[in-house]
C-alpha atoms as a PDB file:
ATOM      1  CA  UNK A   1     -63.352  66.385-123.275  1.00  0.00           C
ATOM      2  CA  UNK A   2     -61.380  65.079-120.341  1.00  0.00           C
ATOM      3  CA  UNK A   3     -58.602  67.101-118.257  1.00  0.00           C
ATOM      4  CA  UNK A   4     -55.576  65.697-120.185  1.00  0.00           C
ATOM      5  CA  UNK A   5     -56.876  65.983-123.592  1.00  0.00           C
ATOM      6  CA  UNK A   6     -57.357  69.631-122.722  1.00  0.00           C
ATOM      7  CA  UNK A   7     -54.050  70.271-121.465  1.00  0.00           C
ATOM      8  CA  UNK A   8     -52.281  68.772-124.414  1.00  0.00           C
ATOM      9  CA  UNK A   9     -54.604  71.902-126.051  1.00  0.00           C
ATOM     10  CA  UNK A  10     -52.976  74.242-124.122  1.00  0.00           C
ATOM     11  CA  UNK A  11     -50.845  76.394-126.720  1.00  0.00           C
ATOM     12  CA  UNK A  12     -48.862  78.344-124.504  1.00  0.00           C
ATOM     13  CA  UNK A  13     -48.004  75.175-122.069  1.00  0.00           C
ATOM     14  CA  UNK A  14     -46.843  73.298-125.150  1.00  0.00           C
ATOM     15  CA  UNK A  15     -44.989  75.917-126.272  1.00  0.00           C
ATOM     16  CA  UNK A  16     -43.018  75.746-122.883  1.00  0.00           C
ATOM     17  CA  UNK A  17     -42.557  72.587-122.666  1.00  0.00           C
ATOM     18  CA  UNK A  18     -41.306  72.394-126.268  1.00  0.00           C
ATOM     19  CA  UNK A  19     -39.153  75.079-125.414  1.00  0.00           C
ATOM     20  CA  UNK A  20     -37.469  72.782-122.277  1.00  0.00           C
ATOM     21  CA  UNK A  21     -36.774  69.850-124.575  1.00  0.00           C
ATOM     22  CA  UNK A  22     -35.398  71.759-127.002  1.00  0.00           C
ATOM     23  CA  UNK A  23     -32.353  73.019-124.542  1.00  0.00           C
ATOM     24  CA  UNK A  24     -32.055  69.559-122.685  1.00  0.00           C
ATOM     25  CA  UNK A  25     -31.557  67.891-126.354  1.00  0.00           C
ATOM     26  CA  UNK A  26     -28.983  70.496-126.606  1.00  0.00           C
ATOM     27  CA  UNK A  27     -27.154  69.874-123.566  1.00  0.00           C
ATOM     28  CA  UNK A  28     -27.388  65.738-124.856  1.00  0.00           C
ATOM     29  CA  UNK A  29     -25.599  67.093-128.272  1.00  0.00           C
ATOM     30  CA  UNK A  30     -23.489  69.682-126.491  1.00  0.00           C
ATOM     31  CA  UNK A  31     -21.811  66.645-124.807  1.00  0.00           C
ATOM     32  CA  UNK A  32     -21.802  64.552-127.553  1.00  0.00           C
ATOM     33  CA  UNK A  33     -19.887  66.978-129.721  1.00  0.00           C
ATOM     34  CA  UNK A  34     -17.761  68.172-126.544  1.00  0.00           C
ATOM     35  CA  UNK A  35     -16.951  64.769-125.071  1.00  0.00           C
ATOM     36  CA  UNK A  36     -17.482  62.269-127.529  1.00  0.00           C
ATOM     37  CA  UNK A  37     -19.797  60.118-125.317  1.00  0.00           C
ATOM     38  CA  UNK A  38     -23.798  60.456-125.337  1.00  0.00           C
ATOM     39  CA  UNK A  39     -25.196  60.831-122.050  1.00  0.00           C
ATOM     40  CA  UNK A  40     -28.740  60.761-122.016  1.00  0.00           C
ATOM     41  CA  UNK A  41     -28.722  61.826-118.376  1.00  0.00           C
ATOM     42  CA  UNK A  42     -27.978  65.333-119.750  1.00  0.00           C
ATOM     43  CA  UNK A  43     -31.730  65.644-121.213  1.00  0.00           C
ATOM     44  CA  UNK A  44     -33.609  65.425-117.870  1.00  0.00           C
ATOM     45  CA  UNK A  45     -29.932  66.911-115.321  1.00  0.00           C
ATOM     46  CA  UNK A  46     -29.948  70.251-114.501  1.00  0.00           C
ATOM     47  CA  UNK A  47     -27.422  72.856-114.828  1.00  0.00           C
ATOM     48  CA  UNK A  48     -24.962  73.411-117.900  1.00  0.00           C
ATOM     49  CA  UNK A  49     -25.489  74.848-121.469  1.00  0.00           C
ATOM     50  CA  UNK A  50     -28.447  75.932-122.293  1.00  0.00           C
ATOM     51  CA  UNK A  51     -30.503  76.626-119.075  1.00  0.00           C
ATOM     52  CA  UNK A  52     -33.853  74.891-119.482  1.00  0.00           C
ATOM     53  CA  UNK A  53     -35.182  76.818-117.016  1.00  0.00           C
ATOM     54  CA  UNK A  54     -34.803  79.932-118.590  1.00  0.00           C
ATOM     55  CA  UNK A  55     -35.773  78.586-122.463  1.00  0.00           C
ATOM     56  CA  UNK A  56     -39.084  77.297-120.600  1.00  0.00           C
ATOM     57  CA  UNK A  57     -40.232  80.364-118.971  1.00  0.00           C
ATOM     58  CA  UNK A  58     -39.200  82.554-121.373  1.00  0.00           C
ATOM     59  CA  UNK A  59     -40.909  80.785-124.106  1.00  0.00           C
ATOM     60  CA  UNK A  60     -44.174  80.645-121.856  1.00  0.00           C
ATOM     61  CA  UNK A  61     -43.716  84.514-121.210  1.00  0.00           C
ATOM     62  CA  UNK A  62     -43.435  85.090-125.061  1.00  0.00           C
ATOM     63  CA  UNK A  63     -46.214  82.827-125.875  1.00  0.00           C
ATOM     64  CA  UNK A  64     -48.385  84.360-123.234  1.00  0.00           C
ATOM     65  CA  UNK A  65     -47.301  88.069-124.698  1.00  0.00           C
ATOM     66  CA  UNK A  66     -47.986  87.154-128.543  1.00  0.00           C
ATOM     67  CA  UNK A  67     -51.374  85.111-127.879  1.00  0.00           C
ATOM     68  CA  UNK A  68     -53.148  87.089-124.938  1.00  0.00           C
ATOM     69  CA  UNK A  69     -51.379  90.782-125.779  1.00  0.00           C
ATOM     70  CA  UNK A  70     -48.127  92.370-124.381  1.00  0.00           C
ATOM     71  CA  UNK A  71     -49.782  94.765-122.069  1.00  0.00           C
ATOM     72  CA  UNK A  72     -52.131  91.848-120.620  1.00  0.00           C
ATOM     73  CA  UNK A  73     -52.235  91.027-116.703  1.00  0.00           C
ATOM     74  CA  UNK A  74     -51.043  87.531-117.887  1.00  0.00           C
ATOM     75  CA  UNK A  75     -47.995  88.479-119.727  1.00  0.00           C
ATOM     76  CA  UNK A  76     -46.834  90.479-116.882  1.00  0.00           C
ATOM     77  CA  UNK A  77     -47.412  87.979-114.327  1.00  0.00           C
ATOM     78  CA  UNK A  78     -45.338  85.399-116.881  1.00  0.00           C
ATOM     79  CA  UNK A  79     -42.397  87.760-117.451  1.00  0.00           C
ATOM     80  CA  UNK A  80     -41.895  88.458-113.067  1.00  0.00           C
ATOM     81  CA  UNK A  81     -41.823  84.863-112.873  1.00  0.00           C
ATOM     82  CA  UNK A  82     -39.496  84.492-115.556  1.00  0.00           C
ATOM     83  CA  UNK A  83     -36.731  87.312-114.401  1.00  0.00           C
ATOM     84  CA  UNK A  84     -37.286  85.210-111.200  1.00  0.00           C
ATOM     85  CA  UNK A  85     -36.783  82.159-112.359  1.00  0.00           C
ATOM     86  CA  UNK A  86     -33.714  83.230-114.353  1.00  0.00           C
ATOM     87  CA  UNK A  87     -32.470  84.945-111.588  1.00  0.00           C
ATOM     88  CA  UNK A  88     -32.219  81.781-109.413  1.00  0.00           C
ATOM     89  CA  UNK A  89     -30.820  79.873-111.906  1.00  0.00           C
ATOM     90  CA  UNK A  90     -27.953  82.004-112.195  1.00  0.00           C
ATOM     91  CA  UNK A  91     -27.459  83.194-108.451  1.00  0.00           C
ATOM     92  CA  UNK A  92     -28.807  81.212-105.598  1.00  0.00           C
ATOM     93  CA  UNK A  93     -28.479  77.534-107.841  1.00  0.00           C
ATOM     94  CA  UNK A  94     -24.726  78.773-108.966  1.00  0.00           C
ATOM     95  CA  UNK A  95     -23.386  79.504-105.882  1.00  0.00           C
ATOM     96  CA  UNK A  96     -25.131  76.220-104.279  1.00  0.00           C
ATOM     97  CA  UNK A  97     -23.325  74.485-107.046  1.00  0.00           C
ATOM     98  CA  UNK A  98     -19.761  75.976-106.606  1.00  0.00           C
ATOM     99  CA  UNK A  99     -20.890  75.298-102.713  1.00  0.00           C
ATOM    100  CA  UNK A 100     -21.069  71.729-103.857  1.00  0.00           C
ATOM    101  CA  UNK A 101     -17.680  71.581-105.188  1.00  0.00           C
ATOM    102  CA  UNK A 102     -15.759  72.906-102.583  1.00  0.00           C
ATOM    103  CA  UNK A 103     -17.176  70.580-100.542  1.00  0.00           C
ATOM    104  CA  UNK A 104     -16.953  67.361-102.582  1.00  0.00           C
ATOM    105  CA  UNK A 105     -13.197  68.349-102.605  1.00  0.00           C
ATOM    106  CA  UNK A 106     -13.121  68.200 -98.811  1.00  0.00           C
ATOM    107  CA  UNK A 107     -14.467  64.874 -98.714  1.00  0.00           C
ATOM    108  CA  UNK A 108     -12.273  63.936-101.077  1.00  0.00           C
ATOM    109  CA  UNK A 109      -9.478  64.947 -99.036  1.00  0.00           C
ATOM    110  CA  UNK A 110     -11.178  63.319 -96.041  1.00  0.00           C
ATOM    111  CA  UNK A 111     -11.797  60.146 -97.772  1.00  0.00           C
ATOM    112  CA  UNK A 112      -8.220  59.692 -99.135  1.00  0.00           C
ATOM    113  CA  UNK A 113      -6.851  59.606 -95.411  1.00  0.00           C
ATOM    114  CA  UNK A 114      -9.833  57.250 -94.589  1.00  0.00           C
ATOM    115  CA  UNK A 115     -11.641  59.025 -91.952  1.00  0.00           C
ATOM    116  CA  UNK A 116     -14.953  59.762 -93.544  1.00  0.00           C
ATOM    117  CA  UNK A 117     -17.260  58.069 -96.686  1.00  0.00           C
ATOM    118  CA  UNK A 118     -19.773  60.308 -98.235  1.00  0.00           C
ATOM    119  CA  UNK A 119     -21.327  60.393-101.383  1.00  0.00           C
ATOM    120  CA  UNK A 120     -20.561  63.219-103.753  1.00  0.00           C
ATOM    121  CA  UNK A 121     -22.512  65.879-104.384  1.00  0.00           C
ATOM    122  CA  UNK A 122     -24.233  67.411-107.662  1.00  0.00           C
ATOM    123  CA  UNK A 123     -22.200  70.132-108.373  1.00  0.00           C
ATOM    124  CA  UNK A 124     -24.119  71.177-111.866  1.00  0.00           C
ATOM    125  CA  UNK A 125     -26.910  72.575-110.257  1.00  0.00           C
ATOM    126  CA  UNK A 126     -26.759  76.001-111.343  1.00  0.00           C
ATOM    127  CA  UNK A 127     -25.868  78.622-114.534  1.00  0.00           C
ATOM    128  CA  UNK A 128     -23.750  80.904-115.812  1.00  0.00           C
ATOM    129  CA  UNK A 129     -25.114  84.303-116.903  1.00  0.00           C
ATOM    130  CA  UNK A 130     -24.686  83.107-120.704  1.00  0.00           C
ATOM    131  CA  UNK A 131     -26.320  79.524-119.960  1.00  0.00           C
ATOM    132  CA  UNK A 132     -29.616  81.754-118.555  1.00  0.00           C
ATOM    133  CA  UNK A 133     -29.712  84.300-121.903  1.00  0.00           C
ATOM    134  CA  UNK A 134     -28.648  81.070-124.161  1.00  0.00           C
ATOM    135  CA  UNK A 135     -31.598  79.159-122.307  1.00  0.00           C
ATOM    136  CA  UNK A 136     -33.587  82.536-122.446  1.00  0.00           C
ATOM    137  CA  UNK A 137     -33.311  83.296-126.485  1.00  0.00           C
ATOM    138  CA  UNK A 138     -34.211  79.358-127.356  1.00  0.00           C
ATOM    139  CA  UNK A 139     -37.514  80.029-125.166  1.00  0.00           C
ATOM    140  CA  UNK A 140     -38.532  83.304-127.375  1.00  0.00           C
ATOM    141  CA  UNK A 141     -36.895  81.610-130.693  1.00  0.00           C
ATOM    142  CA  UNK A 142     -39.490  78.692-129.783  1.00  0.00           C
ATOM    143  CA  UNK A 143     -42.310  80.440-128.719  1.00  0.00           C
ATOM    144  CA  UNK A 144     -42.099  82.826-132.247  1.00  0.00           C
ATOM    145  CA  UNK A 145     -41.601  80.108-134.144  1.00  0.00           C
ATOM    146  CA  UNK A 146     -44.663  77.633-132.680  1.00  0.00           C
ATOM    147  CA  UNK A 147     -47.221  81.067-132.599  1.00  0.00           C
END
């Protein structure tokens, strides 16, 4: 059996990985029912409602937990990362994203008296607290549902 057939046999990883297209569809329909426009951009952008970040390693943490046991060396291991990972998301990436918007209003204010051209900068970078536990409940809603 070659490497790639085996990792496509890896439960937990498709679980995951289920888990992250699962909220970046939902960000697609989110806009579409929001904005009346389909952006398919949405499904692999970061930032905004759900976090994918959080569905993904909380899905892997809750797979891990129902397949190898919750008091394994794994599961705990899966779950740090995971309070890391949606920690991140909804400090260090939010304020780099409100970062980015003060900024991209000073160029704009630069640019409209002609002194400087700059490209603007990705301001959806980050999450709310409620995009992270959104992001976070898909993950274990997925993970229950595919073990």
């Amino acid at each position: 059996m070659n490497f790639f057939s085996r990792v496509l046999e890896n439960k937990v990883l498709m679980i995951a990985l289920v888990s992250w297209a699962v909220a970046q569809g939902s960000k697609v329909l989110i806009e579409v029912l929001s904005y009346r426009k389909v952006d398919l951009k949405r499904f692999v952008g970061s930032g905004g409602m759900p976090s994918s970040h959080s569905a993904f390693v909380m899905a892997l943490s809750t797979g891990i937990g129902k397949l190898e046991g919750w008091e394994s060396p794994l599961f705990a291991i899966a779950m740090s990362f995971a309070f890391v990972v949606m920690y991140d998301a909804a400090g260090v990436r939010r304020a780099a994203g409100k970062q980015a918007e003060i900024l991209n209003i000073i160029i704009k204010d630069v640019i409209e008296h002609k002194v400087l051209k700059e490209e603007r900068l990705k301001e959806l970078i980050g999450h709310t607290p409620i995009e992270v536990i959104i992001g976070g409940i898909i993950g274990v809603i997925t993970a229950n549902i595919m073990v």
